[in-house]
Protein backbone atom coordinates (compact mmCIF):
# COMPACT_ATOMS: atom_id res chain seq x y z
CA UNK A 1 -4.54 -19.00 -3.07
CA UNK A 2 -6.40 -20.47 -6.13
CA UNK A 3 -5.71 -23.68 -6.89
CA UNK A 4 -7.20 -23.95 -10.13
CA UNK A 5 -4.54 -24.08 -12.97
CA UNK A 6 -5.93 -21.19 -14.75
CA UNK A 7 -6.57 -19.38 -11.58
CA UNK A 8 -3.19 -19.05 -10.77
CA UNK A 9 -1.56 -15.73 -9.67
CA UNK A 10 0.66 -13.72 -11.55
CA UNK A 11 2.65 -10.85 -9.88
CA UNK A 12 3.75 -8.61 -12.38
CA UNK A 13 7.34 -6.20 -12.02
CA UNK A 14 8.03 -2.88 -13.51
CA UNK A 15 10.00 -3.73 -16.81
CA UNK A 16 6.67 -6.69 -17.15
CA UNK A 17 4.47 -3.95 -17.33
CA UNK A 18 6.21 -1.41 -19.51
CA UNK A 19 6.47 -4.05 -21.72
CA UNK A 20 3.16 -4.98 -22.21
CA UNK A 21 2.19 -1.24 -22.73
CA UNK A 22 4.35 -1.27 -25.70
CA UNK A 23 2.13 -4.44 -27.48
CA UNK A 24 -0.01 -2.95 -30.42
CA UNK A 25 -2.80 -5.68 -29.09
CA UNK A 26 -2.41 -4.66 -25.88
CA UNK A 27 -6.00 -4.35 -24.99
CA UNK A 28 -7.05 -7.99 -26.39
CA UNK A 29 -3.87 -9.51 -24.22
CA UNK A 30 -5.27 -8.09 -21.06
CA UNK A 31 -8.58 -9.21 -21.83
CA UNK A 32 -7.47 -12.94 -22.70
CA UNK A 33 -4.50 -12.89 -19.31
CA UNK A 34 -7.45 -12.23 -16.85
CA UNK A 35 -9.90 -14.47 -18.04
CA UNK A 36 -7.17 -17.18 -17.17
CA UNK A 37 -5.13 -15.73 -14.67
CA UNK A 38 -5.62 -13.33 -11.04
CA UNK A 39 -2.85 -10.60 -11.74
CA UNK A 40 -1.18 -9.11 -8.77
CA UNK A 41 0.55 -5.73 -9.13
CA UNK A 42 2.68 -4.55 -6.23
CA UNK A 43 2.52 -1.04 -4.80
CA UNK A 44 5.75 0.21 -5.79
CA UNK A 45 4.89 0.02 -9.19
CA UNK A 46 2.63 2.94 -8.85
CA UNK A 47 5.52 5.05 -7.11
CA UNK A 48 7.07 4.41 -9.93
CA UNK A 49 4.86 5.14 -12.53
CA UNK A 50 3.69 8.48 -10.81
CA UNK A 51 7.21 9.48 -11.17
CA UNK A 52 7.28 9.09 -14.76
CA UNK A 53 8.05 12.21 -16.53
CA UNK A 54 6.35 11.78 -19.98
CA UNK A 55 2.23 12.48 -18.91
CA UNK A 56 0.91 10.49 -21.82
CA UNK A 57 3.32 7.23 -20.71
CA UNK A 58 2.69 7.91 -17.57
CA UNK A 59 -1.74 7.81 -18.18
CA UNK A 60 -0.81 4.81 -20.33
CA UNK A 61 0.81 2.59 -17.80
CA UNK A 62 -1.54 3.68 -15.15
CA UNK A 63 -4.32 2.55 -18.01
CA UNK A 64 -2.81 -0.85 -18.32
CA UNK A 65 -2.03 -1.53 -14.31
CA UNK A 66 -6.19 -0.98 -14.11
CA UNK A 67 -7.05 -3.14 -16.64
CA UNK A 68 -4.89 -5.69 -15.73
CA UNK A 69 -5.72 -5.69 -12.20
CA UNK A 70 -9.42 -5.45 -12.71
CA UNK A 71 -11.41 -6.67 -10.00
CA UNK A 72 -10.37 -9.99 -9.14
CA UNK A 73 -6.57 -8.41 -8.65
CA UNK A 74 -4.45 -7.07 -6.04
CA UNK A 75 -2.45 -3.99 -5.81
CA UNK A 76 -0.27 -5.82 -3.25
CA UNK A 77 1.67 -3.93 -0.37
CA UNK A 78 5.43 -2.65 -1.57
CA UNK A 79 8.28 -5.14 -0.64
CA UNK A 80 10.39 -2.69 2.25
CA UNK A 81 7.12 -1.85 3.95
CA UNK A 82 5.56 -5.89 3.53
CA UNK A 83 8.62 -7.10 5.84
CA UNK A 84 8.59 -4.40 8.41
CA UNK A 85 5.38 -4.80 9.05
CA UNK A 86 5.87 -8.81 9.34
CA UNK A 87 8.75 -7.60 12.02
CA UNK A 88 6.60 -5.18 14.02
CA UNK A 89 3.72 -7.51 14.28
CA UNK A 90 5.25 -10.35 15.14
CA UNK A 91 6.93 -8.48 17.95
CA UNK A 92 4.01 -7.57 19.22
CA UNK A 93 1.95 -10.75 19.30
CA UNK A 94 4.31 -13.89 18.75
CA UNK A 95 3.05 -14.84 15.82
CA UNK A 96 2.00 -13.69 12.34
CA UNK A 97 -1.02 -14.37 9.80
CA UNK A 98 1.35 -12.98 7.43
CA UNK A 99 -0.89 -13.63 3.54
CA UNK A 100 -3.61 -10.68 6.17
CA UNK A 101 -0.64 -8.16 4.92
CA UNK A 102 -0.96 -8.88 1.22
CA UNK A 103 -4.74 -7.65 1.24
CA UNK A 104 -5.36 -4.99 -1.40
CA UNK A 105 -4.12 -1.11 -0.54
CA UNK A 106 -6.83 1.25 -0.22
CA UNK A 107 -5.22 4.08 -0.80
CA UNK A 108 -3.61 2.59 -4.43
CA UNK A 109 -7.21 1.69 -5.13
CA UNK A 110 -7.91 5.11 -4.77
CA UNK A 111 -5.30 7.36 -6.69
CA UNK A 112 -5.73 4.93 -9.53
CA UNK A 113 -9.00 6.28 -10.24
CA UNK A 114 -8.78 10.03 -9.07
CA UNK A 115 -6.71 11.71 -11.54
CA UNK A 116 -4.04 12.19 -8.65
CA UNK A 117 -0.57 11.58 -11.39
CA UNK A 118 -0.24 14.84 -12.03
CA UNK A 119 3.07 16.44 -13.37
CA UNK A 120 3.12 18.13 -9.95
CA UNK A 121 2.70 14.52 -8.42
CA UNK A 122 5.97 13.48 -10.49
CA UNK A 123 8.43 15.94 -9.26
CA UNK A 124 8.07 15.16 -5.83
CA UNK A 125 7.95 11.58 -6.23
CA UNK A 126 10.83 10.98 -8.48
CA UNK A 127 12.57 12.70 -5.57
CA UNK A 128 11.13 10.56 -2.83
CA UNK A 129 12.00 6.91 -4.66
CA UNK A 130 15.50 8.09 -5.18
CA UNK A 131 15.61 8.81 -1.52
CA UNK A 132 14.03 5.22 -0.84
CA UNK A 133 16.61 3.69 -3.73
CA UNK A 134 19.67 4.98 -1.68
CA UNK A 135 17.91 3.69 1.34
CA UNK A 136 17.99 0.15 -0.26
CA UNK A 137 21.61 0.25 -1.55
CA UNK A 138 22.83 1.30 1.44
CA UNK A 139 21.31 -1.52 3.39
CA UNK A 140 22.46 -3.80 1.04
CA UNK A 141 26.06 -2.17 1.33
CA UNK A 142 26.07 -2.14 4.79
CA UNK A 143 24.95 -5.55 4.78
CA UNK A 144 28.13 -6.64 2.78
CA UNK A 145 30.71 -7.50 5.63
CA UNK A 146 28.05 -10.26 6.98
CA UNK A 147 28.31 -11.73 3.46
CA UNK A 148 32.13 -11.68 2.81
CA UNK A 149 33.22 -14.00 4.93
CA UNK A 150 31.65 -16.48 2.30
CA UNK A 151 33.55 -14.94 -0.04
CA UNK A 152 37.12 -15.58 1.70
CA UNK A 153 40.17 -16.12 0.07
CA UNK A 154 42.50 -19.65 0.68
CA UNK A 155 41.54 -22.65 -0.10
CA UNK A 156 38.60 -22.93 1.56
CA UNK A 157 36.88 -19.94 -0.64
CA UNK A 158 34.04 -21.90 -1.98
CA UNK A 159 34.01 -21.77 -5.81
CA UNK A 160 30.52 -21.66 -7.09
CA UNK A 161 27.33 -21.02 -5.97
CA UNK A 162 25.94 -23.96 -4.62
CA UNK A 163 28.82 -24.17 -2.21
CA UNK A 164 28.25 -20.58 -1.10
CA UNK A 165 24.42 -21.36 -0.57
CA UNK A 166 25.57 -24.79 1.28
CA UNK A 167 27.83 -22.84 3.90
CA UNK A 168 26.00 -20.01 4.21
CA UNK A 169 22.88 -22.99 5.74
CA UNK A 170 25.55 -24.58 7.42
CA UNK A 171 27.08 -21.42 9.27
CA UNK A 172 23.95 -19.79 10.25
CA UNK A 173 24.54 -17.21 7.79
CA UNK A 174 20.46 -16.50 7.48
CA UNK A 175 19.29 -16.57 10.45
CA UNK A 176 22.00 -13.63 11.38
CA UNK A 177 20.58 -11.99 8.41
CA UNK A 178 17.29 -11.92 9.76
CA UNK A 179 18.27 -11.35 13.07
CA UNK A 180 20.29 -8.22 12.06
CA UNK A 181 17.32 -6.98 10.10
CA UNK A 182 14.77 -7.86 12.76
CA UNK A 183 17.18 -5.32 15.41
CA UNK A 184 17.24 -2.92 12.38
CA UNK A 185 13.52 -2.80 12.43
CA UNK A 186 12.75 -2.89 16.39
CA UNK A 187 16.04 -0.69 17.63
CA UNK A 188 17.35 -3.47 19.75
CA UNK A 189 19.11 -6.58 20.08
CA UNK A 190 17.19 -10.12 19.62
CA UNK A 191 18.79 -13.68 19.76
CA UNK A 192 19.08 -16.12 16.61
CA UNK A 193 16.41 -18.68 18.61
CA UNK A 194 13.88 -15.27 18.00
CA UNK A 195 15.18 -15.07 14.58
CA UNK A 196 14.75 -18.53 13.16
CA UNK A 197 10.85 -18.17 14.86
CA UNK A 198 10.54 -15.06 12.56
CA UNK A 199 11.83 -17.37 9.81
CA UNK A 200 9.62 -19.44 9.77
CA UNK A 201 6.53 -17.60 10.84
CA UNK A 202 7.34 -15.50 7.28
CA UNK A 203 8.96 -17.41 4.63
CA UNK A 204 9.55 -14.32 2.33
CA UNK A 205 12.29 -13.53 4.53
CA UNK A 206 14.40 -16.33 3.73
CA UNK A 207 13.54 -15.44 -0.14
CA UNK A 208 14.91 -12.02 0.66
CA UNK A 209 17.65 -13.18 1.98
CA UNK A 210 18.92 -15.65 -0.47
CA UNK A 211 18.48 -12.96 -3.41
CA UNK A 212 20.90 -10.90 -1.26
CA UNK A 213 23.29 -13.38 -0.67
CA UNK A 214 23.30 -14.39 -4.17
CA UNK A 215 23.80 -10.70 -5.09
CA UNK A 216 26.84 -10.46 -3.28
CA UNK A 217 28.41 -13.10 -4.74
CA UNK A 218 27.45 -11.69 -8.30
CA UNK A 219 29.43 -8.45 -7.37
CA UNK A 220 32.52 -10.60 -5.58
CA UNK A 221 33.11 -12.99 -7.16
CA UNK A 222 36.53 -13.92 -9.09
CA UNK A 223 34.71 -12.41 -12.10
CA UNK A 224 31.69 -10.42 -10.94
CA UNK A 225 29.10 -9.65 -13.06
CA UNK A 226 29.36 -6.39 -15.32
CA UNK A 227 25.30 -5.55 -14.53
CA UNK A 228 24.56 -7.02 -11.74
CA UNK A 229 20.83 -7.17 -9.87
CA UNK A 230 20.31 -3.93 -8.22
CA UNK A 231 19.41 -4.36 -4.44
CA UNK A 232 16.09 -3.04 -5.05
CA UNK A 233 15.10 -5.50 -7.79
CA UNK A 234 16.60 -8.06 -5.30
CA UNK A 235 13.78 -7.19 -2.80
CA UNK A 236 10.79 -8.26 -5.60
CA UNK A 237 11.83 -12.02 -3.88
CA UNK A 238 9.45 -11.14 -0.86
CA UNK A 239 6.71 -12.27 -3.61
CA UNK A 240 8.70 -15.06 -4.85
CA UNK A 241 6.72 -17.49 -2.16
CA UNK A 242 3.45 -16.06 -2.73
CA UNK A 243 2.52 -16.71 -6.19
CA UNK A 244 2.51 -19.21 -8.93
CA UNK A 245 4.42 -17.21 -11.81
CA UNK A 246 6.72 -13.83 -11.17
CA UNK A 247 7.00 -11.74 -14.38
CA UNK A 248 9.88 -9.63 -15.16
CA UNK A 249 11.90 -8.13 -18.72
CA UNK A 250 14.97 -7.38 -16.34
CA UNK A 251 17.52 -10.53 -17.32
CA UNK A 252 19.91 -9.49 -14.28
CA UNK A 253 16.61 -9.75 -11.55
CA UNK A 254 15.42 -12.92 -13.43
CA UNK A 255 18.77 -14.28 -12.85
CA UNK A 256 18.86 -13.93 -9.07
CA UNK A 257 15.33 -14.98 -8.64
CA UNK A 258 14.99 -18.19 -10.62
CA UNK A 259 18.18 -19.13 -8.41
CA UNK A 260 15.93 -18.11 -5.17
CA UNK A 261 13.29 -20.51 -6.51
CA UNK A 262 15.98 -23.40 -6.83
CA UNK A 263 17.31 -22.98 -3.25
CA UNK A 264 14.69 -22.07 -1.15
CA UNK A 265 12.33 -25.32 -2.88
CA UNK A 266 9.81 -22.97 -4.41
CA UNK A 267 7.17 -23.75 -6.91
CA UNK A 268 6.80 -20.03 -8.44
CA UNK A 269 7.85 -19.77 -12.26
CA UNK A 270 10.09 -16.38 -12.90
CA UNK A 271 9.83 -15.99 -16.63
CA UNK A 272 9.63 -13.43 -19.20
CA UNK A 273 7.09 -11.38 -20.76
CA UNK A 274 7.58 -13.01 -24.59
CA UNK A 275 6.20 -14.54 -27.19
CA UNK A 276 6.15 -18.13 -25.63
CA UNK A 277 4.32 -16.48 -22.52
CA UNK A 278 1.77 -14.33 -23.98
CA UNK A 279 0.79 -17.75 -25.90
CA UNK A 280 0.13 -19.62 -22.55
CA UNK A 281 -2.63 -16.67 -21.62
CA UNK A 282 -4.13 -17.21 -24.70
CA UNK A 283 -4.09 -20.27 -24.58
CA UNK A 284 -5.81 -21.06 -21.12
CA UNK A 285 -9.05 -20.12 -21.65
């Protein structure tokens, strides 16, 4: 990865990019962010904007991702499909060369120039990503009995946070994480010594699940919060390790992540798409 100040990368999220469609000086912002920063979009950003009803929104996001992307960019593998493949390979071989996965995808390369987001395009894809959402919530359900225990009642039910992160270390809590999600993956059984190999062959799995444990205690808590993180802005944490600033307009996701950041000792900056950021492109030229 570029170590360069002002070659830093920049992954950009959904409500980043809507955002910066909306700016009247649009165009000049692009053109100042990438000649100071590599911009990485990920995949599932074009699912999304495919399904966009409105055409003209829809050829004006698209619009923007290509600018902003240009050629020194990524259009980065989606988060659900950049761990399972880290799973499969990994059982196959022993060991992963994990960053390989990140490479650019083809066929996003493609559709972004073909004229492919049709109306006809929209219909069936709006269908298919609510069929992946509920795929992702019900993991993330289904995933909640693992976490409650660290959300016990008595006086031992850790108050805050930090104490939930510090037993949840202490009990082995994410290695059976990623041991239940390698089984989920491979259809049978593996051992925690496998799982804490997998670990630490691919680090975005302990940002994954930190940003789920941290959800869970958002929606159990004493007082949980009113609008909390959905699970599938959760996932965006698989990119937390992987670049130098995450950008996101969503305050619940920015919540979870910067905490992600703070417990898993990462250097990546989650911040917003405002004033004071659109200042620091401009200003690192």
């Amino acid at each position: 990865m570029p170590e360069n100040s002002c070659e830093q990368i920049v992954i950009w999220e959904t409500s980043a990019i809507n955002r910066l469609a909306e700016q009247s000086n649009c165009n000049d912002l692009i053109a100042r962010m990438k000649s100071a920063y590599i911009h990485w979009i990920p995949a599932y950003i074009f699912d999304e904007i495919a399904a966009t009803q409105s055409g003209e929104k829809r050829d004006r996001l698209l619009s923007v991702c290509r600018e902003l992307k240009g050629s020194s960019g990524r259009i980065l593998i989606t988060h659900w499909f950049l761990i399972e493949a880290a799973v499969r390979i990994f059982a196959e071989i022993g060991e992963l060369d994990w960053e390989v996965l990140l490479e650019s995808q083809p066929e996003y390369e493609q559709a972004m120039t073909s004229g492919v987001f049709d109306d006809d395009l929209a219909r069936v894809q709006r269908a298919q990503l609510r069929q992946r959402l509920k795929k992702v919530e019900d993991y993330f359900t289904l995933a909640k009995p693992r976490y409650e225990r660290q959300f016990h009642s008595g006086p031992d039910r850790p108050k805050t946070l930090d104490e939930i992160i510090a037993q949840s270390r202490f009990t082995g809590l994410v290695q059976q994480n990623v041991r239940y999600y390698c089984e989920s993956v491979l259809g049978h059984a593996v051992d925690l010594q496998y799982a804490e190999r997998f670990a630490k062959a691919f680090p975005p799995i302990e940002a994954m699940i930190c940003a789920f444990l941290i959800g869970h205690y958002h929606r159990n808590k004493p007082e949980p919060t009113p609008t909390p993180a959905g699970a599938i802005d959760l996932l965006a944490a698989v990119y937390l390790p992987v670049c130098q600033r995450f950008v996101s307009e969503d305050h619940a996701q920015q919540t979870v992540l910067r905490d992600v950041v703070g417990y898993c000792s990462l250097r990546t900056e989650v911040i917003w798409f405002s004033e004071d950021f659109k200042k620091q492109f401009s200003n690192c030229t």
